[in-house]
PDB file of N, CA and C in Angstrom:
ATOM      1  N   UNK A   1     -32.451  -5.983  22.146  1.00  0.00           N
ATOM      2  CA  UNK A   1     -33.903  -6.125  22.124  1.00  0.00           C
ATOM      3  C   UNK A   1     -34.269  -7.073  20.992  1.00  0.00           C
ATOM      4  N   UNK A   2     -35.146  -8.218  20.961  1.00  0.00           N
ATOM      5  CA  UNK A   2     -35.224  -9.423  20.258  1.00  0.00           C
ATOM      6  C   UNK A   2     -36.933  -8.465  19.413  1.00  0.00           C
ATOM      7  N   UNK A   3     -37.018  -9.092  18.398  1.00  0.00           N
ATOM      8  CA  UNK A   3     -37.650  -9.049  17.203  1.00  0.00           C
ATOM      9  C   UNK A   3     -38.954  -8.899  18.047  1.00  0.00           C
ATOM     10  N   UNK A   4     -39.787  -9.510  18.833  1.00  0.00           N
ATOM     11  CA  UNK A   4     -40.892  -9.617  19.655  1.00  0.00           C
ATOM     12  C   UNK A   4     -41.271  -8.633  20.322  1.00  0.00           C
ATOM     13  N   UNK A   5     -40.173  -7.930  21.078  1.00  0.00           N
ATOM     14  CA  UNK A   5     -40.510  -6.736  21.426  1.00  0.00           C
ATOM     15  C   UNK A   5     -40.675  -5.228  21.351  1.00  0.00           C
ATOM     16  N   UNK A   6     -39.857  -5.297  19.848  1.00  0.00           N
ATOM     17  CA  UNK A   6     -39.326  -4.258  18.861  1.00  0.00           C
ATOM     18  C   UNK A   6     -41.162  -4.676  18.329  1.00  0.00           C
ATOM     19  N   UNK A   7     -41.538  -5.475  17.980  1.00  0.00           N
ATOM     20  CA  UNK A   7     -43.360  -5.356  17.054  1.00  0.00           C
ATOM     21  C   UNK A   7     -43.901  -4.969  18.465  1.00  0.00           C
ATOM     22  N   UNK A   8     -43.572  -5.142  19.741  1.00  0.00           N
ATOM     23  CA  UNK A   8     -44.739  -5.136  20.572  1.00  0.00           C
ATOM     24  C   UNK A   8     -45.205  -3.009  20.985  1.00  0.00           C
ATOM     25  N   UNK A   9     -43.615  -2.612  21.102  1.00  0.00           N
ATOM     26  CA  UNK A   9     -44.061  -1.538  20.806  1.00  0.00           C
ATOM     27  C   UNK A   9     -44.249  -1.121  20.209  1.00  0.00           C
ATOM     28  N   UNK A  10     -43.864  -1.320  18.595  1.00  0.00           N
ATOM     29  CA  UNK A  10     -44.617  -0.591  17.025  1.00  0.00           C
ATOM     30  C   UNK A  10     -46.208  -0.840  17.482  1.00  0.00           C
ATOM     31  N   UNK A  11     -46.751  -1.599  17.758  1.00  0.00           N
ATOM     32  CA  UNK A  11     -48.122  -1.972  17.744  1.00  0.00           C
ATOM     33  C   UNK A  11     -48.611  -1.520  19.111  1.00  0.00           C
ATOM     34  N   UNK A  12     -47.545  -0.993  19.947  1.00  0.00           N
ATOM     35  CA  UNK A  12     -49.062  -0.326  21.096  1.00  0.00           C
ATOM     36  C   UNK A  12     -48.291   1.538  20.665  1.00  0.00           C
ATOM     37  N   UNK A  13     -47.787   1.560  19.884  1.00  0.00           N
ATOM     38  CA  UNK A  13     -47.894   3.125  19.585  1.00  0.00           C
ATOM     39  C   UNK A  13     -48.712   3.274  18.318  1.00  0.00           C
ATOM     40  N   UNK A  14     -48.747   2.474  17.156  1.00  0.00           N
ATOM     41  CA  UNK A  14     -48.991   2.931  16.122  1.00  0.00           C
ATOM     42  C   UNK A  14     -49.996   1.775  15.522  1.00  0.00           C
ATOM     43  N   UNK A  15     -50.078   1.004  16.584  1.00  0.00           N
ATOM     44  CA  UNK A  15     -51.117  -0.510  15.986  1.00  0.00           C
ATOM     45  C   UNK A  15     -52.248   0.443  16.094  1.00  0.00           C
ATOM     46  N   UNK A  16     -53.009   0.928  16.770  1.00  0.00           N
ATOM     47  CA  UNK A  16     -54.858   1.300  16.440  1.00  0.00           C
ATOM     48  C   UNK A  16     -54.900   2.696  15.424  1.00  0.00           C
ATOM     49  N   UNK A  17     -53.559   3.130  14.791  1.00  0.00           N
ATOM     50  CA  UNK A  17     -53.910   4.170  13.777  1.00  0.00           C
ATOM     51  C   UNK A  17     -53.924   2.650  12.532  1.00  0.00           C
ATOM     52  N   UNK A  18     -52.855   1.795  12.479  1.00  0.00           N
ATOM     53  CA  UNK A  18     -53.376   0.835  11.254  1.00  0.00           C
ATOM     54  C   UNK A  18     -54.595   0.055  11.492  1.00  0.00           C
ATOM     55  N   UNK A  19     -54.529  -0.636  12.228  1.00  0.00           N
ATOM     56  CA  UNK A  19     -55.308  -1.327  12.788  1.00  0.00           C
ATOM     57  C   UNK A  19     -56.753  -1.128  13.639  1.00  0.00           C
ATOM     58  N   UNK A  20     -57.467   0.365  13.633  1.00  0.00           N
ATOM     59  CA  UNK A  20     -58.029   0.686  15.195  1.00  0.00           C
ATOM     60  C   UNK A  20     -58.366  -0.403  15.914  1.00  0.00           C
ATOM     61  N   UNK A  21     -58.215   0.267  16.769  1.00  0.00           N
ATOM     62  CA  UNK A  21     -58.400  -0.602  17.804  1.00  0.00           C
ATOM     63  C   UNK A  21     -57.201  -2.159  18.194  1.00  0.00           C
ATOM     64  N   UNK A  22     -57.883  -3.267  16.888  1.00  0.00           N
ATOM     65  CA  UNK A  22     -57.481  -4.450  17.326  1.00  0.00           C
ATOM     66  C   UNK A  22     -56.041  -4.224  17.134  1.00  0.00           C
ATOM     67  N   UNK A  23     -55.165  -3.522  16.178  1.00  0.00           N
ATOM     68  CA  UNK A  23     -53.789  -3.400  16.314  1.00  0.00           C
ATOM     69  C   UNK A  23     -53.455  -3.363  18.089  1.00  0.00           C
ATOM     70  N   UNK A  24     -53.815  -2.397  18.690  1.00  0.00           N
ATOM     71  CA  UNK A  24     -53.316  -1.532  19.836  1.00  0.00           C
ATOM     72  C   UNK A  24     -53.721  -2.867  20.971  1.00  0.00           C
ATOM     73  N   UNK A  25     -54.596  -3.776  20.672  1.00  0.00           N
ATOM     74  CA  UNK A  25     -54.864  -4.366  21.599  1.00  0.00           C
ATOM     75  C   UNK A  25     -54.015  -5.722  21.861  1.00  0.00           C
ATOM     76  N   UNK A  26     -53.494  -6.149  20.338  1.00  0.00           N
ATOM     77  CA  UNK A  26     -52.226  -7.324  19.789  1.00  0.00           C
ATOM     78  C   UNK A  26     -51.507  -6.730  20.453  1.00  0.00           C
ATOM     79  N   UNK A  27     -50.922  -5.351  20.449  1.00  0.00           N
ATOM     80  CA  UNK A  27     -49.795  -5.061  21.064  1.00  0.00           C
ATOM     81  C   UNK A  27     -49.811  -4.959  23.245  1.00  0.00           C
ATOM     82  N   UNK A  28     -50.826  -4.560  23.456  1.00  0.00           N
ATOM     83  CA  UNK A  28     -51.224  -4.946  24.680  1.00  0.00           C
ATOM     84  C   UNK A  28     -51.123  -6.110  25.007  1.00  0.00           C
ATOM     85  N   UNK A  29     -51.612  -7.273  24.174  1.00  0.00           N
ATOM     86  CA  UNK A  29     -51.525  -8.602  24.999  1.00  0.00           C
ATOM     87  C   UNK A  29     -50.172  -9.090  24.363  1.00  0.00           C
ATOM     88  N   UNK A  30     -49.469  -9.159  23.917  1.00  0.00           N
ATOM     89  CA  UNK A  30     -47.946  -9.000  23.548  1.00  0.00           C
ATOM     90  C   UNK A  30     -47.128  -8.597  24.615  1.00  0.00           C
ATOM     91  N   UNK A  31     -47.484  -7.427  24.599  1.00  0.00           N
ATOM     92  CA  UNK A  31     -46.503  -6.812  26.240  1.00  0.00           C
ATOM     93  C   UNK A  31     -47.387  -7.266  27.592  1.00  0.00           C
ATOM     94  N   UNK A  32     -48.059  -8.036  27.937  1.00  0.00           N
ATOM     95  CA  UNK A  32     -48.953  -8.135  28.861  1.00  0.00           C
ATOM     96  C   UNK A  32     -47.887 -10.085  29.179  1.00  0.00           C
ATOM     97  N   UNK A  33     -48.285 -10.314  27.782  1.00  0.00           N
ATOM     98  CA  UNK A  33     -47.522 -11.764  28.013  1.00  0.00           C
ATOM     99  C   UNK A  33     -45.670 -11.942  27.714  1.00  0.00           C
ATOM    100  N   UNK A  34     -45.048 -10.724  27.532  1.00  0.00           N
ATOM    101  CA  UNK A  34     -43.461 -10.935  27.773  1.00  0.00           C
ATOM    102  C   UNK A  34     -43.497 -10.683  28.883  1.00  0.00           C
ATOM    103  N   UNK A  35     -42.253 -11.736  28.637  1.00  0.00           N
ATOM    104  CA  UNK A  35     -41.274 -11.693  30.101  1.00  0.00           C
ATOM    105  C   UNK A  35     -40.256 -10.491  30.194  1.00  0.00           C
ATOM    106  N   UNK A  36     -40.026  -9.791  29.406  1.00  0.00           N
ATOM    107  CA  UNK A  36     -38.585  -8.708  29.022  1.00  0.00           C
ATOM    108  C   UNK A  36     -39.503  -7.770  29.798  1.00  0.00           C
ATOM    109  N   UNK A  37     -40.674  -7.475  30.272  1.00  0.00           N
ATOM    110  CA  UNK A  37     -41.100  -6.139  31.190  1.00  0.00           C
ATOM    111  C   UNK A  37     -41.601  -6.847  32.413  1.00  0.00           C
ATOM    112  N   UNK A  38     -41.461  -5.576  33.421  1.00  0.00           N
ATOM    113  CA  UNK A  38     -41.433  -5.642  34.743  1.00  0.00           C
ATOM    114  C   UNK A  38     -42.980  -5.407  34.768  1.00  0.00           C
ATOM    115  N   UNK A  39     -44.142  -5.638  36.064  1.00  0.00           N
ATOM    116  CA  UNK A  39     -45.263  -5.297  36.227  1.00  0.00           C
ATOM    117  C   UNK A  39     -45.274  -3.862  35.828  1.00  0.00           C
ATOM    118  N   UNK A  40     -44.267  -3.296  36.396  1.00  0.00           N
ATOM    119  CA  UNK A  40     -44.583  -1.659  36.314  1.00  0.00           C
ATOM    120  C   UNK A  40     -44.605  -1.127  35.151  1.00  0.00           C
ATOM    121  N   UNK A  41     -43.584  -1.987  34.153  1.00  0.00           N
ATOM    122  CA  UNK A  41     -43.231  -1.172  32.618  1.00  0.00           C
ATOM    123  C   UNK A  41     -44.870  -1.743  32.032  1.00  0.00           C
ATOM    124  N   UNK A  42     -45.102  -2.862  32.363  1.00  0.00           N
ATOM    125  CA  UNK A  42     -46.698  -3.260  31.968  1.00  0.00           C
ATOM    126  C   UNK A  42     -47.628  -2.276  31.927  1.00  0.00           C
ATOM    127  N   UNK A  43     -47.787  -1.675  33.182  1.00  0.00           N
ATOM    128  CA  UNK A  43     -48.476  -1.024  33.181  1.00  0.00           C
ATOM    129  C   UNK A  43     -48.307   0.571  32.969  1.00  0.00           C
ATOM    130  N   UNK A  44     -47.239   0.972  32.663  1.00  0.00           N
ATOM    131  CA  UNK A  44     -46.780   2.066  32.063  1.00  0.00           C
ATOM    132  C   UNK A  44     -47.095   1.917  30.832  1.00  0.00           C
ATOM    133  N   UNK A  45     -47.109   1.028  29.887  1.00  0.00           N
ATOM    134  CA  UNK A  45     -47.601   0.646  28.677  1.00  0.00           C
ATOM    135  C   UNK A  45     -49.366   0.683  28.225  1.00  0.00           C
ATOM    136  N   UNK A  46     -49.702   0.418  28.821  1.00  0.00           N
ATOM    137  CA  UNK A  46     -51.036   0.235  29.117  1.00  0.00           C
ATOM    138  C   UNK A  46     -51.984   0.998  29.310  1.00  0.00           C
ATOM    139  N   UNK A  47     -51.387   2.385  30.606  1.00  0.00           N
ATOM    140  CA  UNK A  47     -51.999   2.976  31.065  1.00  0.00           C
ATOM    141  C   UNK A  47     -51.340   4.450  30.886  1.00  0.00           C
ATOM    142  N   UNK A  48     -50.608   4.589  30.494  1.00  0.00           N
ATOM    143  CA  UNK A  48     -50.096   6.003  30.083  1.00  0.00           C
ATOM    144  C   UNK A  48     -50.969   6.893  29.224  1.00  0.00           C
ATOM    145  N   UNK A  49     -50.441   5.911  28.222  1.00  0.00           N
ATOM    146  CA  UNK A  49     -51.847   6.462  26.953  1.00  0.00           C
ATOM    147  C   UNK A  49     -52.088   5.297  25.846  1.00  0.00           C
ATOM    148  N   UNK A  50     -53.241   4.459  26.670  1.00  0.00           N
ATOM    149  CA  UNK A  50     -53.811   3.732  25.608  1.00  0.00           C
ATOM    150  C   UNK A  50     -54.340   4.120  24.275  1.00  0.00           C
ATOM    151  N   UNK A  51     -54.319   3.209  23.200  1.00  0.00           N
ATOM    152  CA  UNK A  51     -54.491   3.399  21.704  1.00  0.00           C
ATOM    153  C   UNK A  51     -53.348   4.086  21.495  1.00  0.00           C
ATOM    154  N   UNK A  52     -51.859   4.173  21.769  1.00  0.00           N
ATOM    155  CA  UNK A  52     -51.124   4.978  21.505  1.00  0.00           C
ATOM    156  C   UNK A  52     -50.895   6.516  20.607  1.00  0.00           C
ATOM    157  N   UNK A  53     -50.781   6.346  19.255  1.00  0.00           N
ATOM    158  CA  UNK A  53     -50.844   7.848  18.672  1.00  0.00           C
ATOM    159  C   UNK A  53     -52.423   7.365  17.535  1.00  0.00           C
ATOM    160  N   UNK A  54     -53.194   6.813  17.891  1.00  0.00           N
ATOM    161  CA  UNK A  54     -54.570   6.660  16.990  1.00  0.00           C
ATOM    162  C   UNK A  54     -55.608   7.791  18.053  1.00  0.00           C
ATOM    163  N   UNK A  55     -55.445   8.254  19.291  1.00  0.00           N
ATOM    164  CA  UNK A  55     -56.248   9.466  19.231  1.00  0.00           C
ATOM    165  C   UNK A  55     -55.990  10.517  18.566  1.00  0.00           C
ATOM    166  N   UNK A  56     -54.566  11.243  18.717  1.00  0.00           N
ATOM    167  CA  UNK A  56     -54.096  12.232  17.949  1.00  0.00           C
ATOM    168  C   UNK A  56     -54.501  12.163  16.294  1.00  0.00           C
ATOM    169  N   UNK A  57     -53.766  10.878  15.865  1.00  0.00           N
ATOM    170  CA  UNK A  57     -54.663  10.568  14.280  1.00  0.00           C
ATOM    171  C   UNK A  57     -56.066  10.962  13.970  1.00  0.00           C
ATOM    172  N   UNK A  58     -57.088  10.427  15.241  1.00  0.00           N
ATOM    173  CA  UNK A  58     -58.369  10.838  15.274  1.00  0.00           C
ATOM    174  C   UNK A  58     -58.531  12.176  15.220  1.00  0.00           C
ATOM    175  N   UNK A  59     -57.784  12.863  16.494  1.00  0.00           N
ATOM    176  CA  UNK A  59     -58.369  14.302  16.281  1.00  0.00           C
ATOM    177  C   UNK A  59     -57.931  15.068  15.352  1.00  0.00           C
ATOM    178  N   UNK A  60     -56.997  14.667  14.376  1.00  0.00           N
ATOM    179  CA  UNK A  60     -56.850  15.181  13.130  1.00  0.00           C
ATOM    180  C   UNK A  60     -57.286  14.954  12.213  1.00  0.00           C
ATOM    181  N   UNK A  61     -57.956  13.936  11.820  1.00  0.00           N
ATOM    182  CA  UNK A  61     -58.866  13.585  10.715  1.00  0.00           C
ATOM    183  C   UNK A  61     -60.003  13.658  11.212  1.00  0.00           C
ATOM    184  N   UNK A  62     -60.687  13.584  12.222  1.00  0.00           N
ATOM    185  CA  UNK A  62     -61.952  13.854  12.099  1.00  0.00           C
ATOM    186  C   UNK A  62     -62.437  14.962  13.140  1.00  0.00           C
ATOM    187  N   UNK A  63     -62.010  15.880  13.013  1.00  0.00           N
ATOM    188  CA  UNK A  63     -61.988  17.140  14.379  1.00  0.00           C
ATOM    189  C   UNK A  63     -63.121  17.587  13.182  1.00  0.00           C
ATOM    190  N   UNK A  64     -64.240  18.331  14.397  1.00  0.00           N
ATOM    191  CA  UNK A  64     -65.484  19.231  13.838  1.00  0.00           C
ATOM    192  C   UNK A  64     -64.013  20.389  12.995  1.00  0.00           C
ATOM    193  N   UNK A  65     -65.078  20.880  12.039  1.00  0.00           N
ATOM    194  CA  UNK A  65     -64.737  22.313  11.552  1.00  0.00           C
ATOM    195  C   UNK A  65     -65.526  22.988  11.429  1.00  0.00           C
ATOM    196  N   UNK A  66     -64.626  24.378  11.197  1.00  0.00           N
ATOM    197  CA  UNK A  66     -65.899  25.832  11.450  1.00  0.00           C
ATOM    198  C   UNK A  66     -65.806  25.998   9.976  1.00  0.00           C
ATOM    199  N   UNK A  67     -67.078  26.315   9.591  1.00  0.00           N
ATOM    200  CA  UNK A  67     -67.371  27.355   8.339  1.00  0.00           C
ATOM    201  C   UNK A  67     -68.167  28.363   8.445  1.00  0.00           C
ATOM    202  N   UNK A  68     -67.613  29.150   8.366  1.00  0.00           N
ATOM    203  CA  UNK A  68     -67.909  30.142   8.398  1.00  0.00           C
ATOM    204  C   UNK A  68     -68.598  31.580   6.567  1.00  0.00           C
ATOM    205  N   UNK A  69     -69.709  31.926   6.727  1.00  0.00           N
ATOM    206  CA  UNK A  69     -70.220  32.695   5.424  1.00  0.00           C
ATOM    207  C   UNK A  69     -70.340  33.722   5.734  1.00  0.00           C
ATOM    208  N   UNK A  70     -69.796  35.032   5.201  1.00  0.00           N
ATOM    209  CA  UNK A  70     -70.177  36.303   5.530  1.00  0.00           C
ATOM    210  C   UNK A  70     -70.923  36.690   4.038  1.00  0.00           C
ATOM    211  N   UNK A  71     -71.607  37.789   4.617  1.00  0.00           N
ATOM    212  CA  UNK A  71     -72.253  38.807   3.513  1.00  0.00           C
ATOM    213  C   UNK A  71     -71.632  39.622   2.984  1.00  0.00           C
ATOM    214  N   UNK A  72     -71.052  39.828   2.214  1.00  0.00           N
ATOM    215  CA  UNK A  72     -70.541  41.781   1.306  1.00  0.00           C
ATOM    216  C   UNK A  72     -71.652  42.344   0.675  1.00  0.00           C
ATOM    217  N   UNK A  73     -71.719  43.432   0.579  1.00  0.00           N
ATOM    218  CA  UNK A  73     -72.445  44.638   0.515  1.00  0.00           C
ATOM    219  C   UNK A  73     -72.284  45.046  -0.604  1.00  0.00           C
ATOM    220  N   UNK A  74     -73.222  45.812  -1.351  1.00  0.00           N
ATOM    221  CA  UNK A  74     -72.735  46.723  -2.856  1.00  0.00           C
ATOM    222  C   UNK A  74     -71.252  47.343  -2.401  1.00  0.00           C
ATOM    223  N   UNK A  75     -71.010  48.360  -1.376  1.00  0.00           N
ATOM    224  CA  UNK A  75     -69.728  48.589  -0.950  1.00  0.00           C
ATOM    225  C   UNK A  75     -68.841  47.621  -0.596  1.00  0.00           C
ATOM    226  N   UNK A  76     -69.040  46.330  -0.676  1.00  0.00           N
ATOM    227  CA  UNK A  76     -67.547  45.440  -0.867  1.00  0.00           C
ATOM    228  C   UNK A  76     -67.001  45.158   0.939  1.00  0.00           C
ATOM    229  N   UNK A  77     -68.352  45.438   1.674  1.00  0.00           N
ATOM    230  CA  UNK A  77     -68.079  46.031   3.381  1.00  0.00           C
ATOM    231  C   UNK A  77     -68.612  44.265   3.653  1.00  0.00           C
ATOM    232  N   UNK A  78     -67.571  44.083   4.567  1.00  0.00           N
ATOM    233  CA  UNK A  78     -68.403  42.370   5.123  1.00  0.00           C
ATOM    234  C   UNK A  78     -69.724  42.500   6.483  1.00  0.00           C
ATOM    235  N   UNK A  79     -70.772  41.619   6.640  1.00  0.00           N
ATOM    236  CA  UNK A  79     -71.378  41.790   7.666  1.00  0.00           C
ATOM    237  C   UNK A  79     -72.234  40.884   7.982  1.00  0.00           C
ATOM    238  N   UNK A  80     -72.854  40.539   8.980  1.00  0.00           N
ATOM    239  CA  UNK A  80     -73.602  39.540   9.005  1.00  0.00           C
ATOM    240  C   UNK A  80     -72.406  38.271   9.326  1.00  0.00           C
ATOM    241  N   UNK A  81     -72.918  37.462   8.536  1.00  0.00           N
ATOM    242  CA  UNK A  81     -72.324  36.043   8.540  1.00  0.00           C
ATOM    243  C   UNK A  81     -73.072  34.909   9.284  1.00  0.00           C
ATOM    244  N   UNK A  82     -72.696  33.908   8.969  1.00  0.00           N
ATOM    245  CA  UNK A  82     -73.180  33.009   9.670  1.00  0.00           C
ATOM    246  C   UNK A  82     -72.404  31.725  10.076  1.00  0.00           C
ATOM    247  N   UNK A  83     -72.023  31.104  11.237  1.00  0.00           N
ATOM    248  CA  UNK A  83     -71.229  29.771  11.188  1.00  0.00           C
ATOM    249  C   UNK A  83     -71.485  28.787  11.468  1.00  0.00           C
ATOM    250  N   UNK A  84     -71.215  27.558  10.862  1.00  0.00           N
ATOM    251  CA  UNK A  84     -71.408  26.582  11.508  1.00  0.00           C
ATOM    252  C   UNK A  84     -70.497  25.335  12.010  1.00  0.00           C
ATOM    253  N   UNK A  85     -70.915  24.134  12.130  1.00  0.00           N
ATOM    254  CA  UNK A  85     -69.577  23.655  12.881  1.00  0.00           C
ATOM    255  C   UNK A  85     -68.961  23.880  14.400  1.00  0.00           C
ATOM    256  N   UNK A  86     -68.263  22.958  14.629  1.00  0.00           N
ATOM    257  CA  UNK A  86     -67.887  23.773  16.479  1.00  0.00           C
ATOM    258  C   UNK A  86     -66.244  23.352  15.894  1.00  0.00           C
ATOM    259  N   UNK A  87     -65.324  23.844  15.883  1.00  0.00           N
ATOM    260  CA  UNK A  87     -64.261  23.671  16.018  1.00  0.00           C
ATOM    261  C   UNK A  87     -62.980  23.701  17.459  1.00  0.00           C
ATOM    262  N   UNK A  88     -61.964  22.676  17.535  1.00  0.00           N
ATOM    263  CA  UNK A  88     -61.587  23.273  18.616  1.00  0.00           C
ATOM    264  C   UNK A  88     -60.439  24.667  18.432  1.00  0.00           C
ATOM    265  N   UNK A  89     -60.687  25.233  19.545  1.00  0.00           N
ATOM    266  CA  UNK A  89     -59.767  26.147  19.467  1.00  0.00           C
ATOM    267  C   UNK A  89     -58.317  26.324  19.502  1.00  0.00           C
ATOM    268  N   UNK A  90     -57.658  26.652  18.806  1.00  0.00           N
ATOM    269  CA  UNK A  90     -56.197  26.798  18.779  1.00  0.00           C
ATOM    270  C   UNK A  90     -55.446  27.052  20.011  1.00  0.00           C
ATOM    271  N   UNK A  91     -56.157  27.495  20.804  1.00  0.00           N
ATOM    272  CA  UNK A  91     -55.530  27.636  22.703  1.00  0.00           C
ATOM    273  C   UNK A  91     -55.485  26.253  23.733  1.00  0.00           C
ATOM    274  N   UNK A  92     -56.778  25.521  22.868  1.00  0.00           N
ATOM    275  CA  UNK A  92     -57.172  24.061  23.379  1.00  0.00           C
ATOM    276  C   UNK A  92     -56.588  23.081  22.653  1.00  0.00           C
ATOM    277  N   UNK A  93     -56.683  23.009  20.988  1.00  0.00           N
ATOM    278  CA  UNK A  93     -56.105  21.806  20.476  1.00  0.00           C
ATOM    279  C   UNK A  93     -54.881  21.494  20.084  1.00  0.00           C
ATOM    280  N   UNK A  94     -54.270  22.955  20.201  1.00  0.00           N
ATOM    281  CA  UNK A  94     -52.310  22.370  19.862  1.00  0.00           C
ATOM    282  C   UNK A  94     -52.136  21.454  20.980  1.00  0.00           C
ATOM    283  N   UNK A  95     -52.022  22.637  22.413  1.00  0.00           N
ATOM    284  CA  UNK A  95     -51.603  21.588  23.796  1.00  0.00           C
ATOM    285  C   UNK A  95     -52.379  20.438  23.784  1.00  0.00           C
ATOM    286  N   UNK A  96     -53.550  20.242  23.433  1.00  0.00           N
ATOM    287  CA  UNK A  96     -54.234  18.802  23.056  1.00  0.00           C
ATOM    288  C   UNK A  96     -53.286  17.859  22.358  1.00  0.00           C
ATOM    289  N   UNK A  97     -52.963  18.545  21.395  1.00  0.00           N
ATOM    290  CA  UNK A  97     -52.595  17.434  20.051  1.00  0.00           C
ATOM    291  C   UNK A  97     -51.072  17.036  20.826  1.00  0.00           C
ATOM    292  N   UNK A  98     -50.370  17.774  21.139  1.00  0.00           N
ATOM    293  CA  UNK A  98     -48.891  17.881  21.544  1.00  0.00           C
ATOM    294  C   UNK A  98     -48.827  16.666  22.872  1.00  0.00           C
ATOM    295  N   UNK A  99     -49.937  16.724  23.758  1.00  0.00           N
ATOM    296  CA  UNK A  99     -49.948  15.813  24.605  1.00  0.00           C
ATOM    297  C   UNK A  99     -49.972  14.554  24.237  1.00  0.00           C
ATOM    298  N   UNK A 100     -51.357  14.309  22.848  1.00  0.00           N
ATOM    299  CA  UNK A 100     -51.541  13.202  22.573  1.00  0.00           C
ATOM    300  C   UNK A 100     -50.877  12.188  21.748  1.00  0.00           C
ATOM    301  N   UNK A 101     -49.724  13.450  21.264  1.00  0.00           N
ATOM    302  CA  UNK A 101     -48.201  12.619  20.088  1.00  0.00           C
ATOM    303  C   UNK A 101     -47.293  12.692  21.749  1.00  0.00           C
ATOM    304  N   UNK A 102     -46.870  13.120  22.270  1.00  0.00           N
ATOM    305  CA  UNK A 102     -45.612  13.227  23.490  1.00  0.00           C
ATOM    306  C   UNK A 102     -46.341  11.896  24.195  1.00  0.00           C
ATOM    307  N   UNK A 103     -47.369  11.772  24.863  1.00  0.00           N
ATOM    308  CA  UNK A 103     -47.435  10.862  25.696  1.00  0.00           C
ATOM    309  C   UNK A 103     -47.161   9.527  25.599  1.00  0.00           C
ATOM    310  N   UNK A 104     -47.525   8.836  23.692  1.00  0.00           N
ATOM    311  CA  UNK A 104     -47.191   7.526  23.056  1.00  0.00           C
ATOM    312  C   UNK A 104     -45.763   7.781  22.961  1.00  0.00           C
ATOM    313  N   UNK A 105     -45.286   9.006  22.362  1.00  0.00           N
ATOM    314  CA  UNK A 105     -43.482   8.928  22.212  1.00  0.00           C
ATOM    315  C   UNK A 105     -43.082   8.538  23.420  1.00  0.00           C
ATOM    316  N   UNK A 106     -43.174   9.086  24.387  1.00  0.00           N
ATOM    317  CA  UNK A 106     -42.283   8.771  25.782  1.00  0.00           C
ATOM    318  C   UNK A 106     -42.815   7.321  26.053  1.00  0.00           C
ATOM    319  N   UNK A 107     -43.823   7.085  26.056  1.00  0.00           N
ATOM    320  CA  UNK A 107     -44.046   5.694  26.600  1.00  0.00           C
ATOM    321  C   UNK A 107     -43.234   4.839  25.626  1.00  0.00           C
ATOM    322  N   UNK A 108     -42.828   5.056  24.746  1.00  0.00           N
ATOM    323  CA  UNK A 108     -42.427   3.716  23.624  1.00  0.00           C
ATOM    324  C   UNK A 108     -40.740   3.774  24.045  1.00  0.00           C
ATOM    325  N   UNK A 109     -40.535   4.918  23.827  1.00  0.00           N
ATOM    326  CA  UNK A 109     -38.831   5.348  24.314  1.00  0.00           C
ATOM    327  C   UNK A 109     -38.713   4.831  25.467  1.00  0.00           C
ATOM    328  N   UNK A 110     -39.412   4.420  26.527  1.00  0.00           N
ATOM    329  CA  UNK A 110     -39.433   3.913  28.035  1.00  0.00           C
ATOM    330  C   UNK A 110     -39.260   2.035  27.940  1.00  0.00           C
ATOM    331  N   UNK A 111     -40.213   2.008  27.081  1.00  0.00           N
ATOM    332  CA  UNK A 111     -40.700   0.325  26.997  1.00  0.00           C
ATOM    333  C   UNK A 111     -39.108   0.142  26.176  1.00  0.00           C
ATOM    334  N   UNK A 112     -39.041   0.768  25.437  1.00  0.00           N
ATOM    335  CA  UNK A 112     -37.725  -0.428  24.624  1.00  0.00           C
ATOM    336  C   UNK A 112     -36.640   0.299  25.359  1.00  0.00           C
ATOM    337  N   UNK A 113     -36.361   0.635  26.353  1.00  0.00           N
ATOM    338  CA  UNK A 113     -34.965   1.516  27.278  1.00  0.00           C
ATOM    339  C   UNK A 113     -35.183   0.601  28.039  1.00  0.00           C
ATOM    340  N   UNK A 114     -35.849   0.058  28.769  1.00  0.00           N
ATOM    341  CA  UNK A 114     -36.681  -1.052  29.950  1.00  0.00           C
ATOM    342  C   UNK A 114     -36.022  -2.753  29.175  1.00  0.00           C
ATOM    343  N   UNK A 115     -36.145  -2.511  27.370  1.00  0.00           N
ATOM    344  CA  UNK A 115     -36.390  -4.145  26.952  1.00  0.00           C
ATOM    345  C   UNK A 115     -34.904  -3.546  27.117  1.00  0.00           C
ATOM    346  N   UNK A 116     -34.048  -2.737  26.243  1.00  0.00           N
ATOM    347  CA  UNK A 116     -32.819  -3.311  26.104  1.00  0.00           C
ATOM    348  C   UNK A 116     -31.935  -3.317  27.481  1.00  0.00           C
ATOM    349  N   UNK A 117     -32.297  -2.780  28.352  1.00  0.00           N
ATOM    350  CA  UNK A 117     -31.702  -2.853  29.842  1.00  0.00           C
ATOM    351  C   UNK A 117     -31.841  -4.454  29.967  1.00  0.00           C
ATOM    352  N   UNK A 118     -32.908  -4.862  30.171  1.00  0.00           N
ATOM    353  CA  UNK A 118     -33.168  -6.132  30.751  1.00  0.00           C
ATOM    354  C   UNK A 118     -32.721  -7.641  29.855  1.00  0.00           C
ATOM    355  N   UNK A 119     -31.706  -6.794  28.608  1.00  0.00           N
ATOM    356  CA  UNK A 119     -31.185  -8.253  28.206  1.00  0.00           C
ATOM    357  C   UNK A 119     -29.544  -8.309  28.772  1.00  0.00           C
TER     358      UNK A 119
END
């Protein structure tokens, strides 16, 4: 695998967490204009999971959070409370997050299995 295509997938997995956006999109028109992929690996690249791992980045740095305030009592008893924030839930955002790191891994492991086949 030649130097060109080794940056083309660093930059459609990990170009829009440095870069947002315009990283992920260098690396799109990079693999859009080699010759070392087939239409299909193109678009396996492309369309699997665009912005590669910069959603997951997103939903970890900027996911709502809950805060939550309760009341204690002369007896030391909690009650009331109040919260705010919407957070996601732990039933929703692991399998979230897990999809959104697995889907850029496999696609990148595919694209350079595809480049070094095809030299």
């Amino acid at each position: 695998m030649r130097r060109y295509e080794a940056i083309t997938v660093f930059l459609l997995l990990v170009g829009g967490v440095l870069l947002p956006v315009a990283g992920w999109l260098i690396g799109a028109a990079m693999l859009v204009g080699s010759s070392r992929w087939s239409a299909r690996d193109k678009l396996a690249g492309l369309l699997v999971w665009p912005g590669g791992l910069a959603a997951a980045t997103a939903l970890v740095v900027f996911a709502p959070t809950r805060e939550c305030v309760y009341v204690d009592d002369a007896s030391g008893h909690r009650h009331g409370g109040h919260c705010t924030g919407t957070a996601l839930s732990g039933w929703l955002g692991v399998p979230l997050l897990t999809v959104m790191i697995i889907g850029p891994l496999v696609t990148a492991v595919y694209l350079v299995w595809r480049a070094r086949r095809a030299t």
